[in-house]
N, C-alpha and C. Protein backbone atom coordinates (compact mmCIF):
# COMPACT_ATOMS: atom_id res chain seq x y z
N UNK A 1 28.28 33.16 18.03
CA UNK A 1 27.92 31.77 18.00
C UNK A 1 26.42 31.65 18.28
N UNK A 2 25.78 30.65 17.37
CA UNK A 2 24.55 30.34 17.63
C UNK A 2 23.94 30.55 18.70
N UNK A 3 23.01 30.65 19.23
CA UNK A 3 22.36 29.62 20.50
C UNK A 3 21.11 29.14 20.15
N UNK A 4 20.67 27.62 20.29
CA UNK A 4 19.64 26.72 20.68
C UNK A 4 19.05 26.94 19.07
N UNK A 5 17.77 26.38 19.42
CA UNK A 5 17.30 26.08 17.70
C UNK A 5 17.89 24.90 17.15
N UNK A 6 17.38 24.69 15.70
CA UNK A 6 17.44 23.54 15.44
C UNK A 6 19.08 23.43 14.50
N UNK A 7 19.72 22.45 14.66
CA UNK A 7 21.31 22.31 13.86
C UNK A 7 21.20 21.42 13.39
N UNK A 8 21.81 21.63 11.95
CA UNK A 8 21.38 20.46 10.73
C UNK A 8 22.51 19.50 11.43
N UNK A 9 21.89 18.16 11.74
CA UNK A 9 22.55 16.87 11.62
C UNK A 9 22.93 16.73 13.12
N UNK A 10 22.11 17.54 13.57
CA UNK A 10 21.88 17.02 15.38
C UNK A 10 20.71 16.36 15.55
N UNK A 11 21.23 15.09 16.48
CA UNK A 11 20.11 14.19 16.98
C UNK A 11 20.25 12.79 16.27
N UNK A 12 19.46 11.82 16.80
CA UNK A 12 19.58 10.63 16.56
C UNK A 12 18.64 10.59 14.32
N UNK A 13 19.51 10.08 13.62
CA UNK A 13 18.64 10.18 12.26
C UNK A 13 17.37 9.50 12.09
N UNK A 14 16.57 9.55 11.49
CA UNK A 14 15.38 9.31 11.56
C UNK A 14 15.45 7.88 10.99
N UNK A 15 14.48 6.75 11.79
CA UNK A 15 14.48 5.21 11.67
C UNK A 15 15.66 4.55 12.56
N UNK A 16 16.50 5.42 13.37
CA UNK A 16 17.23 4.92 14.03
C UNK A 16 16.82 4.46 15.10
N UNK A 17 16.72 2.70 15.74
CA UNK A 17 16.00 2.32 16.65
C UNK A 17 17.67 3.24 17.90
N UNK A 18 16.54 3.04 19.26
CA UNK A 18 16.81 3.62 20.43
C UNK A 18 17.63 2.77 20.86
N UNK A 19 18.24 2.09 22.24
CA UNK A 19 19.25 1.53 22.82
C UNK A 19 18.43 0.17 23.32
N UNK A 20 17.68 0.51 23.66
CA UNK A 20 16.41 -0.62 23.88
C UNK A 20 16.04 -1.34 23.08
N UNK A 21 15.06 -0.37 21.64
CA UNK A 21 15.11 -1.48 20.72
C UNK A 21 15.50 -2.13 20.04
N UNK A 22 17.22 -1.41 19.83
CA UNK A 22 18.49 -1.93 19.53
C UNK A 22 18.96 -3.53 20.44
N UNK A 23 18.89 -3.08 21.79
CA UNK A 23 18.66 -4.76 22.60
C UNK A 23 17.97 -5.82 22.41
N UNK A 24 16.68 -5.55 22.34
CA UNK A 24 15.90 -6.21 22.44
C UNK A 24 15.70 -6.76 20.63
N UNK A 25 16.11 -6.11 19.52
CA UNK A 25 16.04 -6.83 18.45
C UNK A 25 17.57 -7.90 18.37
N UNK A 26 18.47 -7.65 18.95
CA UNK A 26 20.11 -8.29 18.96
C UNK A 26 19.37 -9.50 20.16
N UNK A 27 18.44 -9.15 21.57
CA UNK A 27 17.90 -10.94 21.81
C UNK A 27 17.49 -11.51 21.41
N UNK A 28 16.19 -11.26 20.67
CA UNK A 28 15.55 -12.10 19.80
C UNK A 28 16.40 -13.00 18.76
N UNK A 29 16.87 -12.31 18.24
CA UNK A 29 17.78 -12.42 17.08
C UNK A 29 18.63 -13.74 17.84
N UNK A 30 19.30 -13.39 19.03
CA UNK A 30 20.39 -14.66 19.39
C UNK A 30 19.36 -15.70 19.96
N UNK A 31 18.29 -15.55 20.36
CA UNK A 31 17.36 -16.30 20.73
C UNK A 31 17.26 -17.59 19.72
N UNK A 32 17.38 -17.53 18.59
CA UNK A 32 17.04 -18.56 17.45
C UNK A 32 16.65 -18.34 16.44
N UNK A 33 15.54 -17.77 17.02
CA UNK A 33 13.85 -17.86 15.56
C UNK A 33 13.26 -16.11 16.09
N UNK A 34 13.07 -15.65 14.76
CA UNK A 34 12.13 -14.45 15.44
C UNK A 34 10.99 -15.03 15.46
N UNK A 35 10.01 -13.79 16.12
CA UNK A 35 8.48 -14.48 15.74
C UNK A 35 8.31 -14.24 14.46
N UNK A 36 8.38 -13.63 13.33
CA UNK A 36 8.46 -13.71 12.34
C UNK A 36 8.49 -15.26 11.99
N UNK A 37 9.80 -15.57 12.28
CA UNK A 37 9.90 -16.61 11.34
C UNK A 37 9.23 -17.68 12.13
N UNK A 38 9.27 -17.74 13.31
CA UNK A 38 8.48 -18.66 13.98
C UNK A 38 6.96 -18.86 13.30
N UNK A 39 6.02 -17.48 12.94
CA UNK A 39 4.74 -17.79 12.11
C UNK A 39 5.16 -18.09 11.28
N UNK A 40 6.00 -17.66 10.27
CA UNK A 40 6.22 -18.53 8.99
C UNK A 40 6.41 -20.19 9.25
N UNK A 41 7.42 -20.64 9.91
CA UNK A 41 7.04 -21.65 10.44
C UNK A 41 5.83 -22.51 10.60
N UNK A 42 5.31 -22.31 11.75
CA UNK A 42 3.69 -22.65 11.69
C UNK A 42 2.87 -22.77 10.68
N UNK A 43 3.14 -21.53 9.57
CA UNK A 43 2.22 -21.79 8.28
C UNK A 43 2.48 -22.67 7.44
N UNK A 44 3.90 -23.04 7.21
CA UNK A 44 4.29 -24.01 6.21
C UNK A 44 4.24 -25.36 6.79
N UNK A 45 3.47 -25.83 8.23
CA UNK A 45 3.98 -26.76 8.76
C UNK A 45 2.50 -27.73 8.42
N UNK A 46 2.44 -29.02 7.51
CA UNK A 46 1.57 -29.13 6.70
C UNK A 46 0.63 -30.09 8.16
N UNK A 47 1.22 -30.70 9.06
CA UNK A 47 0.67 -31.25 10.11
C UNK A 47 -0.17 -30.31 11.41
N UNK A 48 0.33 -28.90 11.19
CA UNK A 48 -0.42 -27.97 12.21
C UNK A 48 -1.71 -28.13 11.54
N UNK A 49 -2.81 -27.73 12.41
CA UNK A 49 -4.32 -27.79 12.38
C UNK A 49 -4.56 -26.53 11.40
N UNK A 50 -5.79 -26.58 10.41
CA UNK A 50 -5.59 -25.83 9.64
C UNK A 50 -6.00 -24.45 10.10
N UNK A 51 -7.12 -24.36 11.22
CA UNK A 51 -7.13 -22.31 11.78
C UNK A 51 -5.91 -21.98 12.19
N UNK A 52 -5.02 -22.93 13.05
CA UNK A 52 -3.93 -22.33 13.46
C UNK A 52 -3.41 -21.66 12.31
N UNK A 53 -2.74 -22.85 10.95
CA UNK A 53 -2.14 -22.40 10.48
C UNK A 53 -2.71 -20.87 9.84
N UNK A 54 -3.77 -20.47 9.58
CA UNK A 54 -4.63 -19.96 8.81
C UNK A 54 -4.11 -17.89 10.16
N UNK A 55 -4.17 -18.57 11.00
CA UNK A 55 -3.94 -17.20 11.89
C UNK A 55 -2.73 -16.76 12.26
N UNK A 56 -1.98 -17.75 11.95
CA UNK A 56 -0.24 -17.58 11.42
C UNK A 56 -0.23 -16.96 10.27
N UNK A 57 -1.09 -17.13 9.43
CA UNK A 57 -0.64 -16.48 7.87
C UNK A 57 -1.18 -14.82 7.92
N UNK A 58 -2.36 -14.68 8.78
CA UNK A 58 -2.62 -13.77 8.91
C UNK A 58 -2.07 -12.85 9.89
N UNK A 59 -1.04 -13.36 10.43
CA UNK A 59 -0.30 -12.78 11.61
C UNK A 59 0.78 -12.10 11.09
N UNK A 60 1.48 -13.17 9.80
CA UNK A 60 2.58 -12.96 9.34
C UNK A 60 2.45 -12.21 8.44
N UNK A 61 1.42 -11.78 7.59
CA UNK A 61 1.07 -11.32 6.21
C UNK A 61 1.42 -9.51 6.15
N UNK A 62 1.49 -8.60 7.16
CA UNK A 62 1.73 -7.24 7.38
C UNK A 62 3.13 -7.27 7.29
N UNK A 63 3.25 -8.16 7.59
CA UNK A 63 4.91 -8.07 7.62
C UNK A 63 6.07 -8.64 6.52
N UNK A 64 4.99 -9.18 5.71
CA UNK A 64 5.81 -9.90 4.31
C UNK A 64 5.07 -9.21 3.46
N UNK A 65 3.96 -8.64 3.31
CA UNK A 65 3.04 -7.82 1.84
C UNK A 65 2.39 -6.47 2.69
N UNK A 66 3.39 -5.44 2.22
CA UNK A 66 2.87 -4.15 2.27
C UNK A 66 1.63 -3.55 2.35
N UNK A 67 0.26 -3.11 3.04
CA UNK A 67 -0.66 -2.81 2.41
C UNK A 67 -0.46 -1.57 1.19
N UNK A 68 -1.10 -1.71 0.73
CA UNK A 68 -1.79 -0.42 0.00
C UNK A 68 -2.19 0.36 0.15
N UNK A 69 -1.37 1.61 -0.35
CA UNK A 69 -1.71 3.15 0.00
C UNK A 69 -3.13 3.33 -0.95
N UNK A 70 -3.97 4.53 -0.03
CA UNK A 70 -5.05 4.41 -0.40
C UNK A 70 -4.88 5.30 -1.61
N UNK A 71 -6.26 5.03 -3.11
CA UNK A 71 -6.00 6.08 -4.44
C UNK A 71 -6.95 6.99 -4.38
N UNK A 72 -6.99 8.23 -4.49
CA UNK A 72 -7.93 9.29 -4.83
C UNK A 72 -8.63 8.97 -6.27
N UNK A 73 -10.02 8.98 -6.06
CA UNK A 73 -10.75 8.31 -7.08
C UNK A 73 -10.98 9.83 -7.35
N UNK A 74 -10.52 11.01 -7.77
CA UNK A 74 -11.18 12.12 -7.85
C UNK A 74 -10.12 13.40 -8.59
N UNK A 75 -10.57 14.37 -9.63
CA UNK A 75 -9.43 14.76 -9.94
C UNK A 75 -8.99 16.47 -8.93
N UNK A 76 -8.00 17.21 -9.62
CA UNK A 76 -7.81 18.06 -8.98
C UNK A 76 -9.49 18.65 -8.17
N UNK A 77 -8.91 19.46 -6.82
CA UNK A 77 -10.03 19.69 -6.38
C UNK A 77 -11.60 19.16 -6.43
N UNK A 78 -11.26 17.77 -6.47
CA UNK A 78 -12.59 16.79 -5.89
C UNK A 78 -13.28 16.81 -6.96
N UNK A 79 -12.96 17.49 -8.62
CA UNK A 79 -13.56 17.37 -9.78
C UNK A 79 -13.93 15.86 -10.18
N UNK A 80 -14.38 15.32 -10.83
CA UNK A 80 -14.04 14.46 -11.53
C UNK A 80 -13.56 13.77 -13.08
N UNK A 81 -12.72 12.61 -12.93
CA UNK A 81 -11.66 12.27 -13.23
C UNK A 81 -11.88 12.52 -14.94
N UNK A 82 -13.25 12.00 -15.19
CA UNK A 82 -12.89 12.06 -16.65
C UNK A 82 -15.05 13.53 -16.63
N UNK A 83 -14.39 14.48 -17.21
CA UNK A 83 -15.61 15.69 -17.28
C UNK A 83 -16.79 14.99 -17.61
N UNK A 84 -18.26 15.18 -17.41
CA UNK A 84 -19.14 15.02 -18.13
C UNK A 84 -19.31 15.47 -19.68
N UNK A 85 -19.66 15.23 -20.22
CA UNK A 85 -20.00 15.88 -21.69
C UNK A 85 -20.69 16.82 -22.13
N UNK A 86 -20.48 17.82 -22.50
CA UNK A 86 -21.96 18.98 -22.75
C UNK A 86 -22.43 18.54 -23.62
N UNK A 87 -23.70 19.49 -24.01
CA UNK A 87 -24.48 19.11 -24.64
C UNK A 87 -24.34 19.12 -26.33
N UNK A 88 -22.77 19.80 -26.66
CA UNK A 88 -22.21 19.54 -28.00
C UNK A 88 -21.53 18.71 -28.24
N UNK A 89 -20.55 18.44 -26.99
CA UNK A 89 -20.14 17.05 -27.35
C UNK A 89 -20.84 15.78 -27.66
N UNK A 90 -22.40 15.58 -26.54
CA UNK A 90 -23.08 14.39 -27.06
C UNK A 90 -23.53 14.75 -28.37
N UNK A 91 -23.81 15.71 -28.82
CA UNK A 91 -24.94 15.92 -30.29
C UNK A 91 -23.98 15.64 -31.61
N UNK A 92 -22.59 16.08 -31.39
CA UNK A 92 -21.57 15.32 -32.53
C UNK A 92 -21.12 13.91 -32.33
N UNK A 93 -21.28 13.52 -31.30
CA UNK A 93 -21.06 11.36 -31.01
C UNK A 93 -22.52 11.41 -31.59
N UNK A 94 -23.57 11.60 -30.90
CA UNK A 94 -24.63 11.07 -31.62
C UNK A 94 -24.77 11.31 -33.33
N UNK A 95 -24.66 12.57 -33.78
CA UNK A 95 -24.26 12.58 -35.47
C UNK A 95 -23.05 11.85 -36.37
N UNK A 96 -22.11 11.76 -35.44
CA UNK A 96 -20.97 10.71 -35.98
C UNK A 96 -21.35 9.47 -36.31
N UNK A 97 -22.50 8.88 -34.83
CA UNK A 97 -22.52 7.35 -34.90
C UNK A 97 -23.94 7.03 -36.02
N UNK A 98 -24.78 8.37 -36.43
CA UNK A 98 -25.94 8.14 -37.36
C UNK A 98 -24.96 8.13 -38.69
N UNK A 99 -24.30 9.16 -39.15
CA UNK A 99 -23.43 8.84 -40.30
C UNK A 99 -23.22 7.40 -40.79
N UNK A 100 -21.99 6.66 -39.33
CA UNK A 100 -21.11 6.08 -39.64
C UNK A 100 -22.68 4.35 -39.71
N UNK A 101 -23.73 4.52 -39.40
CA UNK A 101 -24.69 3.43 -39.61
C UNK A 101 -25.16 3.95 -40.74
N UNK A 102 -25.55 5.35 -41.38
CA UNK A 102 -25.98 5.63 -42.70
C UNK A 102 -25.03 4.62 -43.58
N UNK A 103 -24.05 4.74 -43.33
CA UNK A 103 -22.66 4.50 -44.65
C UNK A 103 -22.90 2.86 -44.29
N UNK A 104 -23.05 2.82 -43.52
CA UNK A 104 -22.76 0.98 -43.66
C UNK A 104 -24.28 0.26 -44.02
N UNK A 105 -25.33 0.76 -44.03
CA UNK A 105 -26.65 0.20 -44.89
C UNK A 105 -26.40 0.70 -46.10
N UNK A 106 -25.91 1.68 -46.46
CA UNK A 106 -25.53 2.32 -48.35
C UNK A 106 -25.11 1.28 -49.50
């Protein structure tokens, strides 16, 4: 038989709140209003003063719109995304685009 080390599917699963924060989200909850909805509240409330409402929206806003994961502006190994051009590639764009103005004064 085993001993110690790690055993698949021992332990609490991962995102599982603790006993505490298991409590304390079941008071709130019988309480009425979360704060959640309590700022939502406040923001839609067209008679609150408008910074209040304005720091309610910004209170509430992490919690209703996800930020954004940040994008790598850069390609494999910090290259970049689209190559520079050598010096044959510009000399056939530049002969393509003298052609294609030859043909259209003709």
């Amino acid at each position: 038989m085993p001993k110690g080390g790690k055993r698949e599917g021992a332990g609490r699963p991962k995102g599982a709140p603790n006993k505490a924060s298991a409590a304390l989200a079941v008071e709130i909850a019988a309480s009425g209003e979360t704060p959640l909805a309590y700022m939502l509240r406040v923001m839609r409330d067209q008679t609150a003063e408008h910074p209040r409402r304005d720091e309610m929206a910004k209170a509430a806003a992490p919690y209703v719109h996800p930020k954004l994961a940040a994008i790598e502006h850069t390609g494999k190994d910090g290259e970049a995304l689209i190559p520079e051009p050598d010096d044959a590639q510009v000399a056939r764009a530049l002969a393509l685009l003298v052609a294609e103005a030859k043909a259209r004064t003709a």
